[in-house]
PDB file of N, CA and C in Angstrom:
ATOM      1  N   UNK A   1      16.462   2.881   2.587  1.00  0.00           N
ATOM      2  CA  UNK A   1      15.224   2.177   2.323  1.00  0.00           C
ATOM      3  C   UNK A   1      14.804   2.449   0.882  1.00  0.00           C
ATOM      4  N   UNK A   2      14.618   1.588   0.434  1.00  0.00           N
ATOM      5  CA  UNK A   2      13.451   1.592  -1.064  1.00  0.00           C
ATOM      6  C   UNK A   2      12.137   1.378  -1.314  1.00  0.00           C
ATOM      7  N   UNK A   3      11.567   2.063  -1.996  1.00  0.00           N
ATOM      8  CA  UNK A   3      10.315   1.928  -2.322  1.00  0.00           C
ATOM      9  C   UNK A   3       9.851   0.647  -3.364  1.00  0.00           C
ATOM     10  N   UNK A   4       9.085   0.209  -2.777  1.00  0.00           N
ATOM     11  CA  UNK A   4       8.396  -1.131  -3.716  1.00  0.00           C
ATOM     12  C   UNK A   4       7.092  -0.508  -3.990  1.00  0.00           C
ATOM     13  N   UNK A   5       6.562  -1.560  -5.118  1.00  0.00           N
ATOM     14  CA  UNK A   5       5.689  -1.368  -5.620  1.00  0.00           C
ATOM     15  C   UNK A   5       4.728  -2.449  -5.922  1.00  0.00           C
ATOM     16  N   UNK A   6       3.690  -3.430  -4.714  1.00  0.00           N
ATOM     17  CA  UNK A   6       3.603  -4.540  -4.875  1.00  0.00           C
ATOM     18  C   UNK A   6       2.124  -4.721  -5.067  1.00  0.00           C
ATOM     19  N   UNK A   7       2.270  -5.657  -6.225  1.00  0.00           N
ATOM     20  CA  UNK A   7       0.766  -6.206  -6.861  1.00  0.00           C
ATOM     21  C   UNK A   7       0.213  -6.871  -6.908  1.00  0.00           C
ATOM     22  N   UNK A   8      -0.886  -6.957  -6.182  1.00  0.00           N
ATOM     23  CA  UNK A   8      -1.358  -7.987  -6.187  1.00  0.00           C
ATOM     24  C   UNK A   8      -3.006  -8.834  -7.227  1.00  0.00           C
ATOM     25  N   UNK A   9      -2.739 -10.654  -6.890  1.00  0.00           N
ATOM     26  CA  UNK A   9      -3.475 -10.976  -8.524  1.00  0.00           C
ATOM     27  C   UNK A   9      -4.966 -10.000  -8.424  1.00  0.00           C
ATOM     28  N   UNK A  10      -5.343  -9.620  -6.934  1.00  0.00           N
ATOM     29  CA  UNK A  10      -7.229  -8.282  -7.201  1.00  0.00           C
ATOM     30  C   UNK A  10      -6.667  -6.923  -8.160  1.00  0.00           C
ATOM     31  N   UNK A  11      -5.340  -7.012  -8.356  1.00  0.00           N
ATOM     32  CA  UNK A  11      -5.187  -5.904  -9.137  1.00  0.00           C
ATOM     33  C   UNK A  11      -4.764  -4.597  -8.193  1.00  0.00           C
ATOM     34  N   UNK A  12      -4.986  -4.895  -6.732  1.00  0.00           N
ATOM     35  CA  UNK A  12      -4.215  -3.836  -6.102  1.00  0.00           C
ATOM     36  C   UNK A  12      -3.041  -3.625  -6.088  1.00  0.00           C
ATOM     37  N   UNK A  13      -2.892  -2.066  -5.305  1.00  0.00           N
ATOM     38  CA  UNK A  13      -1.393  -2.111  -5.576  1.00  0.00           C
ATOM     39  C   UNK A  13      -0.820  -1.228  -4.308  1.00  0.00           C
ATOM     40  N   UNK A  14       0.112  -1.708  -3.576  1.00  0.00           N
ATOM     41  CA  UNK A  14       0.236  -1.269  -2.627  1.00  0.00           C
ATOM     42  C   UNK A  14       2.024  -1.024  -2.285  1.00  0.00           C
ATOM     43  N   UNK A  15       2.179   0.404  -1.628  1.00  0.00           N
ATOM     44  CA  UNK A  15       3.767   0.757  -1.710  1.00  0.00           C
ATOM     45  C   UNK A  15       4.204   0.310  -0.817  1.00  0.00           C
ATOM     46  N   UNK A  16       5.237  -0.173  -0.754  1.00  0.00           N
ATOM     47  CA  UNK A  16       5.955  -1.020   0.616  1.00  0.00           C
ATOM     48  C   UNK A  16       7.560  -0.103   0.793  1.00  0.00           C
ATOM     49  N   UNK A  17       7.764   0.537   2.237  1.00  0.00           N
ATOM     50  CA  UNK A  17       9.253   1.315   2.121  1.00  0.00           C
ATOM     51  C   UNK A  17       9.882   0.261   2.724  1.00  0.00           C
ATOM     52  N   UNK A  18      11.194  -0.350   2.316  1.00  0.00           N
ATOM     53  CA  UNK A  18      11.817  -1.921   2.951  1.00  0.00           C
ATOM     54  C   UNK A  18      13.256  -1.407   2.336  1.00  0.00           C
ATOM     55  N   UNK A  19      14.012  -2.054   3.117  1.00  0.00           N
ATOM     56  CA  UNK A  19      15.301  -2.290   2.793  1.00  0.00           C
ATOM     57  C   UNK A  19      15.399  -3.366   1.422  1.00  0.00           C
ATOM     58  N   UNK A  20      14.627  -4.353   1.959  1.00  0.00           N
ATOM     59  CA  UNK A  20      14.496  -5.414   1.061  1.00  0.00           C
ATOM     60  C   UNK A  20      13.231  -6.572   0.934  1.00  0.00           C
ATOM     61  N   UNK A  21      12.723  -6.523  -0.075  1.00  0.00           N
ATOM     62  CA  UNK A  21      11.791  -7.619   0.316  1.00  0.00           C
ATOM     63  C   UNK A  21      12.286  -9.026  -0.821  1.00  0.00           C
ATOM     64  N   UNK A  22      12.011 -10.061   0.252  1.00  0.00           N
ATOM     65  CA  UNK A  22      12.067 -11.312  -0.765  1.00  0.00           C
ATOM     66  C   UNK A  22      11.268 -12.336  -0.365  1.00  0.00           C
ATOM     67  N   UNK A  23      11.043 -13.235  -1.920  1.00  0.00           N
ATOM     68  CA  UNK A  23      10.110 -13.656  -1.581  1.00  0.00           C
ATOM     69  C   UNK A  23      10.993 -14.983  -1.608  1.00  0.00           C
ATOM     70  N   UNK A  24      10.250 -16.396   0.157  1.00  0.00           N
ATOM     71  CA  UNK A  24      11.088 -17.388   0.516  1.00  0.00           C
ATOM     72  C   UNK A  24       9.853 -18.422  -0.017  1.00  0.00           C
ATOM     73  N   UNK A  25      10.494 -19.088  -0.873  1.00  0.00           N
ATOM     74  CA  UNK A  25      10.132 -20.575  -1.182  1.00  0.00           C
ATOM     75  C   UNK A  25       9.713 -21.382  -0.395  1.00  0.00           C
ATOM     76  N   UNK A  26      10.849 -21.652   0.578  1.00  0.00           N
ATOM     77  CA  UNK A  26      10.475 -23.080   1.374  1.00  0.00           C
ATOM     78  C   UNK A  26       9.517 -22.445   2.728  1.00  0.00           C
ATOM     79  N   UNK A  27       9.488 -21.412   2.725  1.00  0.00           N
ATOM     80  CA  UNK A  27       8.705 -20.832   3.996  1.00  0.00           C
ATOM     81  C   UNK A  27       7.237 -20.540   3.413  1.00  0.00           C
ATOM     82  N   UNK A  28       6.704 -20.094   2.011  1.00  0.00           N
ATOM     83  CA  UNK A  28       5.849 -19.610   1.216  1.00  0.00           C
ATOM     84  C   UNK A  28       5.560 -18.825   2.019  1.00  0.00           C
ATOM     85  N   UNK A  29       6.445 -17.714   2.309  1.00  0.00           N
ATOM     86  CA  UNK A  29       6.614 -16.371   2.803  1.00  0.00           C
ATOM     87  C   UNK A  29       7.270 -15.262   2.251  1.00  0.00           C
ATOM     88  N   UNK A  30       6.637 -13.903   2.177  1.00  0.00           N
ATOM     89  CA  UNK A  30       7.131 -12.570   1.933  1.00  0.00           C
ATOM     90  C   UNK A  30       8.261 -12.318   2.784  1.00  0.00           C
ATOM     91  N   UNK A  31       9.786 -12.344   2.897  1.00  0.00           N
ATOM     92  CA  UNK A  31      10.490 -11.593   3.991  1.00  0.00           C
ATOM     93  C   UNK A  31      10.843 -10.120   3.801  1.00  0.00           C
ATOM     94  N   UNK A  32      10.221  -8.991   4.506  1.00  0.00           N
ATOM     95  CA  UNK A  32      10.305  -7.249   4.134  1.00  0.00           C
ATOM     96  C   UNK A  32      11.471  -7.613   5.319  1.00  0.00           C
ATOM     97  N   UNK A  33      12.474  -7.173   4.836  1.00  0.00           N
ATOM     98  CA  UNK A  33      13.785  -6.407   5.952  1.00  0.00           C
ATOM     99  C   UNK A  33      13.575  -5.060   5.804  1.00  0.00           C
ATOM    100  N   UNK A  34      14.520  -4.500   7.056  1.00  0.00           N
ATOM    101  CA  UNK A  34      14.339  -2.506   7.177  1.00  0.00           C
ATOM    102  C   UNK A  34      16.049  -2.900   6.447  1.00  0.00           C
ATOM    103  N   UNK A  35      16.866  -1.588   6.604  1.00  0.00           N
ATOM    104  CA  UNK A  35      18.226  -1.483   6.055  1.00  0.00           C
ATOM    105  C   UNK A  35      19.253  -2.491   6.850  1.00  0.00           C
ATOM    106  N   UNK A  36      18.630  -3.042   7.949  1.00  0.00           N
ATOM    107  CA  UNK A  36      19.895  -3.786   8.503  1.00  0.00           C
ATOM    108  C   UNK A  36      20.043  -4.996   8.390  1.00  0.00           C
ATOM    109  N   UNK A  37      18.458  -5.872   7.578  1.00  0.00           N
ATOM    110  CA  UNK A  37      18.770  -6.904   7.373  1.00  0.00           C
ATOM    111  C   UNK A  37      17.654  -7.645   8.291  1.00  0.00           C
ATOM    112  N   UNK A  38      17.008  -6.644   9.247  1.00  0.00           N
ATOM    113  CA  UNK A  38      16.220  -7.250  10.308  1.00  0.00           C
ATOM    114  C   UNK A  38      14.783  -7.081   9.890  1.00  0.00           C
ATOM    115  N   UNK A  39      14.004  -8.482   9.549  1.00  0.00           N
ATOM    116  CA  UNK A  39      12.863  -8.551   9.664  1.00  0.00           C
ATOM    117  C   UNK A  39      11.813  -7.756  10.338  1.00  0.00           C
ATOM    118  N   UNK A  40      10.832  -7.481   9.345  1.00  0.00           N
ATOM    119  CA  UNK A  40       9.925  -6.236   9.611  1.00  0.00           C
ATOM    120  C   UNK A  40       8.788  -6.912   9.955  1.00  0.00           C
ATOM    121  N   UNK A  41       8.270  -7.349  11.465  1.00  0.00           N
ATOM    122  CA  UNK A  41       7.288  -7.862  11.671  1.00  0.00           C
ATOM    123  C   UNK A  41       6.282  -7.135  11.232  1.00  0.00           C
ATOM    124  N   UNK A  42       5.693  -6.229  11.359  1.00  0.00           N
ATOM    125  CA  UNK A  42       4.459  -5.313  10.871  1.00  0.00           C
ATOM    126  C   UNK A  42       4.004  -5.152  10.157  1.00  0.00           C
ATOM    127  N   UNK A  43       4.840  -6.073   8.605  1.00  0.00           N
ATOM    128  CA  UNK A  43       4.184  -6.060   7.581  1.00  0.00           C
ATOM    129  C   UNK A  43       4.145  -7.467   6.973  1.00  0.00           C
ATOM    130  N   UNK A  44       2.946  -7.977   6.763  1.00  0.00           N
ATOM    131  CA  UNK A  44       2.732  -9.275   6.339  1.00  0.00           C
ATOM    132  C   UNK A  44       2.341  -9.201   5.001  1.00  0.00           C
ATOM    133  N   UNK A  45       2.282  -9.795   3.798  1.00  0.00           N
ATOM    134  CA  UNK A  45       2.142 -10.322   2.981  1.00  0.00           C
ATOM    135  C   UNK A  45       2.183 -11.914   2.350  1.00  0.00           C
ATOM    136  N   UNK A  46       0.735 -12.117   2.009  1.00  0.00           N
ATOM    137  CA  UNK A  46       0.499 -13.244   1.799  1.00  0.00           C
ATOM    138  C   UNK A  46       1.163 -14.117   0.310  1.00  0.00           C
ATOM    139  N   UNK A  47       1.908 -14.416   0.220  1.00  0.00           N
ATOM    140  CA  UNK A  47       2.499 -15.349  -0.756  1.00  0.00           C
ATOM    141  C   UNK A  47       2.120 -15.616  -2.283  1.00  0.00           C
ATOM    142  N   UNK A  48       0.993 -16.072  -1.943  1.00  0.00           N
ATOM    143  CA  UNK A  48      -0.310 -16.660  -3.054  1.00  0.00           C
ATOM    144  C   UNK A  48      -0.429 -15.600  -3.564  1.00  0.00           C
ATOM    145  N   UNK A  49      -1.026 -14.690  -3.025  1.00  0.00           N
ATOM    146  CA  UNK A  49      -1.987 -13.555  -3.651  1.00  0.00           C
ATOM    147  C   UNK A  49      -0.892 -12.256  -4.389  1.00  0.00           C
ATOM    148  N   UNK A  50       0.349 -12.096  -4.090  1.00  0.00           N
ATOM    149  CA  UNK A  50       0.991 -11.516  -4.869  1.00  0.00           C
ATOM    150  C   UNK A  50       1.352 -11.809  -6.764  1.00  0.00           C
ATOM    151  N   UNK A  51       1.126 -10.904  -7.502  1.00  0.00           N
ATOM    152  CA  UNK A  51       1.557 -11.061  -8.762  1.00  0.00           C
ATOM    153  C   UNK A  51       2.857 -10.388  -9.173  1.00  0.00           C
ATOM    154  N   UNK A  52       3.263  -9.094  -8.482  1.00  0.00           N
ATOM    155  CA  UNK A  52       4.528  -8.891  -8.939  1.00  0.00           C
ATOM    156  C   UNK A  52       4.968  -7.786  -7.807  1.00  0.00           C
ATOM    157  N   UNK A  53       6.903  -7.696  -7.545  1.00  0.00           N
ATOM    158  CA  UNK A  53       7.162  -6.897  -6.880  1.00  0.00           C
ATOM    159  C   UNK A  53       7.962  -6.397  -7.171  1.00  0.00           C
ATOM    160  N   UNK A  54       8.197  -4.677  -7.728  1.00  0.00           N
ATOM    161  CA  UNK A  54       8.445  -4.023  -8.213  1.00  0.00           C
ATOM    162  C   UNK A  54       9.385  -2.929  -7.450  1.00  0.00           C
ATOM    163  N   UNK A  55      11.294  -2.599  -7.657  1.00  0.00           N
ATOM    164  CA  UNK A  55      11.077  -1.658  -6.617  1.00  0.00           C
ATOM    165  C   UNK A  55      11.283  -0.467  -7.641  1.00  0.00           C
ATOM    166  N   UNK A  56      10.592   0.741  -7.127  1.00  0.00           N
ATOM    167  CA  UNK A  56      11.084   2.473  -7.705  1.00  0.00           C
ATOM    168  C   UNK A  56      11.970   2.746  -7.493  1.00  0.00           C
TER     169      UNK A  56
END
């Protein structure tokens, strides 16, 4: 797992541990996977309101 580092445009900033996060176009959805590739329901992120995602 990796650590992200995600920002959003209020200027918050919040750590996300994910295998992977990406962000889907045609869905205007955040997808956080764990290491296997499998979607992490529990964490939502809204699309719009992100400015940048960063991993450590």
């Amino acid at each position: 797992m990796t650590t992200y580092k995600v920002i959003f445009e209020s200027g918050v900033t919040v750590d996300i541990e994910a295998g992977s996060i990406e962000l889907n176009d045609v869905l205007d959805k955040v997808e956080i996977k764990d290491d296997n590739g499998k979607e992490m329901e529990e964490v939502y992120l809204n699309f719009e309101d992100i400015s940048a995602i960063i991993p450590k």
